[in-house]
N, C-alpha and C. Protein backbone atom coordinates (compact mmCIF):
# COMPACT_ATOMS: atom_id res chain seq x y z
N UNK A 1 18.64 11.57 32.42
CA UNK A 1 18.21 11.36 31.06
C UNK A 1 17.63 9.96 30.87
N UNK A 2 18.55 9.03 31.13
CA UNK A 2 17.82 7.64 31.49
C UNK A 2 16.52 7.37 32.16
N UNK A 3 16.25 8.15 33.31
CA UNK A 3 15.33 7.86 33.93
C UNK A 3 14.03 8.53 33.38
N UNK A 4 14.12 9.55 32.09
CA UNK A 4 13.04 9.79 31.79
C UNK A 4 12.36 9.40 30.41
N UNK A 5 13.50 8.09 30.09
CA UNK A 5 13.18 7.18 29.16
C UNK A 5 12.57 5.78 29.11
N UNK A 6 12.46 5.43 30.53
CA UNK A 6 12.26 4.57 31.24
C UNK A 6 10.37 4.70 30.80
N UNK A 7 9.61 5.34 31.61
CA UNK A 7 8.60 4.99 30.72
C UNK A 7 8.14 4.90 29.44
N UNK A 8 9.03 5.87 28.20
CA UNK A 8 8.32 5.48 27.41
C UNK A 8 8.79 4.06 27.07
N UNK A 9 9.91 3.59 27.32
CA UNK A 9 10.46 1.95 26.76
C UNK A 9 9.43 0.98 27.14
N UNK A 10 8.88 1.55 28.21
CA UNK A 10 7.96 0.39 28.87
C UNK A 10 6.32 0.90 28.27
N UNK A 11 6.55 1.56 27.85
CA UNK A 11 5.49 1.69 27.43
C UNK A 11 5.58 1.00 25.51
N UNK A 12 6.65 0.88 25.40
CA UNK A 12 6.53 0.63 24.02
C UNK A 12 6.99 -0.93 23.82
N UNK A 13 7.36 -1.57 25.30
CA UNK A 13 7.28 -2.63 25.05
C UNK A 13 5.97 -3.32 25.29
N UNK A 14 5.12 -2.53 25.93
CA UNK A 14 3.90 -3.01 25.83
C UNK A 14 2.96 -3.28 25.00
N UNK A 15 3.27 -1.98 23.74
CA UNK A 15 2.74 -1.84 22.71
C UNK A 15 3.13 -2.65 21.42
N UNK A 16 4.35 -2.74 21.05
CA UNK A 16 5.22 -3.10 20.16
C UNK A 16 4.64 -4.73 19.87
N UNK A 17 4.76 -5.84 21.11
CA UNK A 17 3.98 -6.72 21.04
C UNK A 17 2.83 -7.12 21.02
N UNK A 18 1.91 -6.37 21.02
CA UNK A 18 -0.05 -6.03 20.91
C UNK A 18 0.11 -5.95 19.16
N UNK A 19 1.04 -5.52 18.78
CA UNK A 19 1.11 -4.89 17.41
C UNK A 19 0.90 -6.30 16.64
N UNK A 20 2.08 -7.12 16.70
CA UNK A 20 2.19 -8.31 16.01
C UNK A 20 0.89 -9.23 16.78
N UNK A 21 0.21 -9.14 17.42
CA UNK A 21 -0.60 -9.91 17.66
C UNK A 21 -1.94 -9.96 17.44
N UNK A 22 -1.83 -8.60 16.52
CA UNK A 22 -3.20 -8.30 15.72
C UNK A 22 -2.85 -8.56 14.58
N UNK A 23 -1.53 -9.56 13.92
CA UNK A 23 -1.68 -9.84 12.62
C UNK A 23 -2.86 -10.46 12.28
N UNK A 24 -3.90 -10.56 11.29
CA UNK A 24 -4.66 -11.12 10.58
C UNK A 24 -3.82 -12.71 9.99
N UNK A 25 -4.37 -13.35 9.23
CA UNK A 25 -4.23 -14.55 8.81
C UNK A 25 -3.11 -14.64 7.39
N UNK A 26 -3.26 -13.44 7.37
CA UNK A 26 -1.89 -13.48 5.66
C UNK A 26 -1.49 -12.09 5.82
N UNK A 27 -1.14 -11.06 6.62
CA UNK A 27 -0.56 -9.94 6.58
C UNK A 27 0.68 -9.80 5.99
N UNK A 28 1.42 -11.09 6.51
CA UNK A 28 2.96 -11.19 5.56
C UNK A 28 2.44 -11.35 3.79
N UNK A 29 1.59 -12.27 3.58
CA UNK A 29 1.75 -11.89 2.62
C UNK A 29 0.96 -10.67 1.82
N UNK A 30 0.05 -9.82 2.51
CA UNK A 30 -0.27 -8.61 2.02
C UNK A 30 0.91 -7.73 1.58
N UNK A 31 1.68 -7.93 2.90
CA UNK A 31 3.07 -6.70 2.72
C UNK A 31 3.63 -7.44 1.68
N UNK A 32 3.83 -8.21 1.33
CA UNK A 32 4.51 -8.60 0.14
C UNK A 32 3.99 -8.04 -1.71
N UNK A 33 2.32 -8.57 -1.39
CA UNK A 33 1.58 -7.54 -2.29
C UNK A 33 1.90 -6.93 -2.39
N UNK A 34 1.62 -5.82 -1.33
CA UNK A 34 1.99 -4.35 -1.74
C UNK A 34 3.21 -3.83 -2.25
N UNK A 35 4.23 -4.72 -1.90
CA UNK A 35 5.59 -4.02 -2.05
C UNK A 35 5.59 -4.72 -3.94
N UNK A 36 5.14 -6.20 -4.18
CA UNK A 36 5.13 -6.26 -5.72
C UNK A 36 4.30 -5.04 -6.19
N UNK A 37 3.31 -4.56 -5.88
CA UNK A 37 1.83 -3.53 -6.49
C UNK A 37 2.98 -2.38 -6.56
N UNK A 38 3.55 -1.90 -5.46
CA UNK A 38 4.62 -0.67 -5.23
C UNK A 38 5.64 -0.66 -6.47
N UNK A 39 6.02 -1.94 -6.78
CA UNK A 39 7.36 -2.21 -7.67
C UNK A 39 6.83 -1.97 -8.92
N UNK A 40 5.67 -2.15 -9.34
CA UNK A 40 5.27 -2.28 -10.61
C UNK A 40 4.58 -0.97 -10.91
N UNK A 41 3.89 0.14 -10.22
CA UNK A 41 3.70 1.30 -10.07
C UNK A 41 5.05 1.95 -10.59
N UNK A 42 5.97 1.79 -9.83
CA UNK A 42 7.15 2.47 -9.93
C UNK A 42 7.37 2.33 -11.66
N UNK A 43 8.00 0.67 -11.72
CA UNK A 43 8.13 0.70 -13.27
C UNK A 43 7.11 1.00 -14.14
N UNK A 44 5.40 1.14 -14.25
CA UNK A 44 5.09 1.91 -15.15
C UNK A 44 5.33 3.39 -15.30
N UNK A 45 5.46 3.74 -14.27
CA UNK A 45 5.40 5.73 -13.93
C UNK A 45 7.04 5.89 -14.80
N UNK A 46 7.81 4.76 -14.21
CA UNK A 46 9.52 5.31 -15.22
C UNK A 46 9.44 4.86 -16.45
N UNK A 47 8.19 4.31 -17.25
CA UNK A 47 8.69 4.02 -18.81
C UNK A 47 7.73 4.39 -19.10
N UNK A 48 6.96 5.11 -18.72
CA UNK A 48 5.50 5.96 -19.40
C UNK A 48 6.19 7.07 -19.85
N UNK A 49 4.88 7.94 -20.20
CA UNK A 49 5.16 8.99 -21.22
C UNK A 49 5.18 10.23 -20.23
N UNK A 50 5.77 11.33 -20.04
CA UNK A 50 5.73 12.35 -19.17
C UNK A 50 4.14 13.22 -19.36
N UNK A 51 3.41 13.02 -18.29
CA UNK A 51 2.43 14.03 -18.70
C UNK A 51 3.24 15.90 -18.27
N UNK A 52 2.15 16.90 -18.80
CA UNK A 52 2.13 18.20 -18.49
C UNK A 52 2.45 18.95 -17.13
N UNK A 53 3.27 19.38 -16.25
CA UNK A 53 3.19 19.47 -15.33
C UNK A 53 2.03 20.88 -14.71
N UNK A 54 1.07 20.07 -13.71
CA UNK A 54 -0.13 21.18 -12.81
C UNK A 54 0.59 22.15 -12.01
N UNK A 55 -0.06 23.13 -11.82
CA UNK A 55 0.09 24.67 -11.46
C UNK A 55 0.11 24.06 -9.69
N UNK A 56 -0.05 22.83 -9.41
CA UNK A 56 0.36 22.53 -7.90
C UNK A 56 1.77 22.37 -7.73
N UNK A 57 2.23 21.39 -9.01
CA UNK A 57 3.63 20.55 -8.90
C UNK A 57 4.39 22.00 -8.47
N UNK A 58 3.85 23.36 -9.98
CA UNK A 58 5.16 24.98 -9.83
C UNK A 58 4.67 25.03 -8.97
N UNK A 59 3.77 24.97 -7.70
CA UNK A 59 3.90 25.71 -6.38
C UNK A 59 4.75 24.58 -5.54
N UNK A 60 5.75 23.35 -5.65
CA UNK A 60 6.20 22.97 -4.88
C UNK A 60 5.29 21.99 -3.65
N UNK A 61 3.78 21.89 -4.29
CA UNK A 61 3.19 20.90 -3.40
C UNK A 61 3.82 19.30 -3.42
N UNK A 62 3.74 18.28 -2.76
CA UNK A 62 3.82 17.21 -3.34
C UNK A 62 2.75 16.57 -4.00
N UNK A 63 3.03 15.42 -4.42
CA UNK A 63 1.69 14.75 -4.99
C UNK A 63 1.36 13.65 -4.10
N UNK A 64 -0.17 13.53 -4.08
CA UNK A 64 -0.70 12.65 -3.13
C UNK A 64 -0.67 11.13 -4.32
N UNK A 65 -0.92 10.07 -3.54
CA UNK A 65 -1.32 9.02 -4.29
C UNK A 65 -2.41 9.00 -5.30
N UNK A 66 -3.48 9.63 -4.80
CA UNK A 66 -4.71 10.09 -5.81
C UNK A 66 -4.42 10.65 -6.79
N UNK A 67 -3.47 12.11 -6.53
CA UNK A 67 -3.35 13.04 -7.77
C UNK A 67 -2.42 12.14 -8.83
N UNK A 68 -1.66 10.91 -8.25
CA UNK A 68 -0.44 10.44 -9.51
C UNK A 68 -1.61 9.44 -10.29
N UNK A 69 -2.39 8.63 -9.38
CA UNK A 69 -3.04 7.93 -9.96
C UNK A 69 -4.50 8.54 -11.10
N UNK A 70 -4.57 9.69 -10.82
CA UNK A 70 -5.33 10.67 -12.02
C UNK A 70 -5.00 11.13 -12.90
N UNK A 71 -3.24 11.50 -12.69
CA UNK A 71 -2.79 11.76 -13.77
C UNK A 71 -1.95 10.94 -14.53
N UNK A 72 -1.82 9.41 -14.19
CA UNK A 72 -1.79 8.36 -14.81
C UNK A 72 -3.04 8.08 -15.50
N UNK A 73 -4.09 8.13 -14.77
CA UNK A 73 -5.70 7.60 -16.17
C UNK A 73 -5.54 8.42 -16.94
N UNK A 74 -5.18 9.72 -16.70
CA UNK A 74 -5.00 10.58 -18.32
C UNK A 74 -4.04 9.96 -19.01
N UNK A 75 -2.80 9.27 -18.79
CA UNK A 75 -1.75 8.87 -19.55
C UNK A 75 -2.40 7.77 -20.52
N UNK A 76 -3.20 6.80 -19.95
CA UNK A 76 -3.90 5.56 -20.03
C UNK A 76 -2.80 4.63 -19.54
N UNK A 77 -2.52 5.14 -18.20
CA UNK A 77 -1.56 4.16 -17.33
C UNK A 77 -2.34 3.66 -16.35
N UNK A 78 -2.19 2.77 -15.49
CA UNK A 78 -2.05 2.32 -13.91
C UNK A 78 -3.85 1.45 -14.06
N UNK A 79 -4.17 0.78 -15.31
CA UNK A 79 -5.19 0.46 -14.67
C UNK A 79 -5.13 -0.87 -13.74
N UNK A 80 -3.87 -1.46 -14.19
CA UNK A 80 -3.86 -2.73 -13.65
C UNK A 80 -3.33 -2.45 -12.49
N UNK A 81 -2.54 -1.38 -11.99
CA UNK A 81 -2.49 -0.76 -10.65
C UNK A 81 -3.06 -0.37 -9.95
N UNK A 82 -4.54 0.26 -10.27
CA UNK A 82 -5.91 0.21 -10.29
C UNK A 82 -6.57 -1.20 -9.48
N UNK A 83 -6.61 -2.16 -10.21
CA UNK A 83 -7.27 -3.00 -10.07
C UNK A 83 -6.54 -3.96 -8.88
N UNK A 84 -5.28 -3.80 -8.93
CA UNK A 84 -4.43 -4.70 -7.64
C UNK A 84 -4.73 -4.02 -6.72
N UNK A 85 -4.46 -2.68 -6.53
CA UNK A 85 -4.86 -1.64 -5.25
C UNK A 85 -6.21 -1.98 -4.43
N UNK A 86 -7.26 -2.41 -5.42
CA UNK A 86 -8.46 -2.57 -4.86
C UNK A 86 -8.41 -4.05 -4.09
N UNK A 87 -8.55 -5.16 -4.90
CA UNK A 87 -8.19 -5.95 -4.37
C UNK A 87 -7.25 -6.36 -2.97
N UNK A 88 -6.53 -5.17 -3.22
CA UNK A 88 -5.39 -5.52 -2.18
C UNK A 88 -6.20 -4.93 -0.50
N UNK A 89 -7.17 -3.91 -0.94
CA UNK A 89 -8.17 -3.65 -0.14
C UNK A 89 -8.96 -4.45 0.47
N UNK A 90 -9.20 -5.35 -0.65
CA UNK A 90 -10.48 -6.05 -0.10
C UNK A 90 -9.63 -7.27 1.05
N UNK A 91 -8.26 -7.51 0.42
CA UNK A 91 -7.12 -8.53 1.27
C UNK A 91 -7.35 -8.16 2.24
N UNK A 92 -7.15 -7.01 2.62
CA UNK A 92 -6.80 -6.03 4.03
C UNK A 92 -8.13 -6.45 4.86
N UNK A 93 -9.36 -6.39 4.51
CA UNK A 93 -10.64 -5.98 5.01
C UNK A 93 -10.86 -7.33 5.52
N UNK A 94 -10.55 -8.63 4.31
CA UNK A 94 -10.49 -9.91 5.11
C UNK A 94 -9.37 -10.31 6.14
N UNK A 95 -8.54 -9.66 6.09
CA UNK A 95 -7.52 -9.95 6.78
C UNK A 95 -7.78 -9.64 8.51
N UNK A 96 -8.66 -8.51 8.48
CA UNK A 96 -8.82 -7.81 9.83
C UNK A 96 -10.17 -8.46 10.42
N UNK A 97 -10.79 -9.60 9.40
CA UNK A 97 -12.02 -10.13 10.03
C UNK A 97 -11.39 -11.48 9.71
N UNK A 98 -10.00 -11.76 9.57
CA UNK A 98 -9.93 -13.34 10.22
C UNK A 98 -10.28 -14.06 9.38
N UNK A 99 -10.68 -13.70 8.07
CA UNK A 99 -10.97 -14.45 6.81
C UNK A 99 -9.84 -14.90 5.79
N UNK A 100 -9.32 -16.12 6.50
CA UNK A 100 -8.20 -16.34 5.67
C UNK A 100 -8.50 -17.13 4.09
N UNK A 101 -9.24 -17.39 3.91
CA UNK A 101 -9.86 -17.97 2.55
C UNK A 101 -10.23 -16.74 1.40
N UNK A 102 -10.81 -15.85 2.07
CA UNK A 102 -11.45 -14.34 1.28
C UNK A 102 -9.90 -13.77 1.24
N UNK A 103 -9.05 -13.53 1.93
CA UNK A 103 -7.45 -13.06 1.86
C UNK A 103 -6.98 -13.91 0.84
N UNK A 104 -7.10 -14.81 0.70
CA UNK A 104 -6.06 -15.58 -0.40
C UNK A 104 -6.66 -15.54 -1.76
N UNK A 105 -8.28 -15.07 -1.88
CA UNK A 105 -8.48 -15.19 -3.38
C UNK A 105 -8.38 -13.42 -3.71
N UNK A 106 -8.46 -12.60 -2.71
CA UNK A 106 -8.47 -11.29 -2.79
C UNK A 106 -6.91 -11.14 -3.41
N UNK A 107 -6.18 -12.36 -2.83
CA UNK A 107 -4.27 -12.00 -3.03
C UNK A 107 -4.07 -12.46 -4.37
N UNK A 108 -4.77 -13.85 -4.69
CA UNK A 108 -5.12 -14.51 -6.06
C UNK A 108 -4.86 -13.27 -7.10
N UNK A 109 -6.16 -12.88 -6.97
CA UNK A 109 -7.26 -10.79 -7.70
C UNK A 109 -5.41 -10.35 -8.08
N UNK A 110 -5.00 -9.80 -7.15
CA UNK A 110 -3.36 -9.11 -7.46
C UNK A 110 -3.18 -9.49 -8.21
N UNK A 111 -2.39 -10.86 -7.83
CA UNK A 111 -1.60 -11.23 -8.31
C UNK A 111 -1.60 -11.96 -10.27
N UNK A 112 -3.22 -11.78 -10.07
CA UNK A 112 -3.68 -11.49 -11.72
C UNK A 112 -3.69 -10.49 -12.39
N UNK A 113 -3.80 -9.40 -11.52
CA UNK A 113 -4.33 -7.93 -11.92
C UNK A 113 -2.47 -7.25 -12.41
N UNK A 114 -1.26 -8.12 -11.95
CA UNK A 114 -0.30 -7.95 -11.78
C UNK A 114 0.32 -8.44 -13.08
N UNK A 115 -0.14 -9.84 -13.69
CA UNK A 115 0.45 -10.16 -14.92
C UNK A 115 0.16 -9.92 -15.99
């Protein structure tokens, strides 16, 4: 049993460290974004108003991120969740081209779009 665990360990210690070494220039603080953008999603969706439930929810589908965030613009919820999400995009996009200056005003964007 051991011995046929042996490659994948080695294979994932190979990988595991490639991982962190493609951080970009502010990834810590992206994940931090996101998890404030995540927190504040959460608390508008629990003190908003219940919309109607879709003929997907009675079939037991789940909901994708898109479908909550559509049926939040009907509420006239999530625009400022809206607007951090994007931003937090554009973080990401500088982040993966090494643009640590374009990452910090993209994180700036949030963290306005947030108060």
């Amino acid at each position: 049993m051991i011995l046929r665990l042996l490659p994948v360990l080695g294979v994932a210690a190979l990988v595991i460290p490639g991982a962190s070494a493609q951080a970009g220039p502010c990834t810590a603080q992206i994940d931090a974004a996101q998890a404030a953008v995540d927190a504040r999603i959460d608390a508008v969706a629990g003190a908003g108003r219940a919309g109607t439930e879709s003929r997907e929810a009675r079939l037991h589908r789940q909901p994708t991120p898109g479908s909550v965030a559509q049926a939040e613009g009907k509420l006239g919820e999530g625009a400022q969740a809206e607007r951090a999400l994007a931003a937090l995009g554009r973080a990401r996009e500088a982040d993966r081209a090494n643009d640590a200056s374009g990452c910090e005003a993209a994180l700036a964007e949030v963290r306005r779009a947030l108060q």
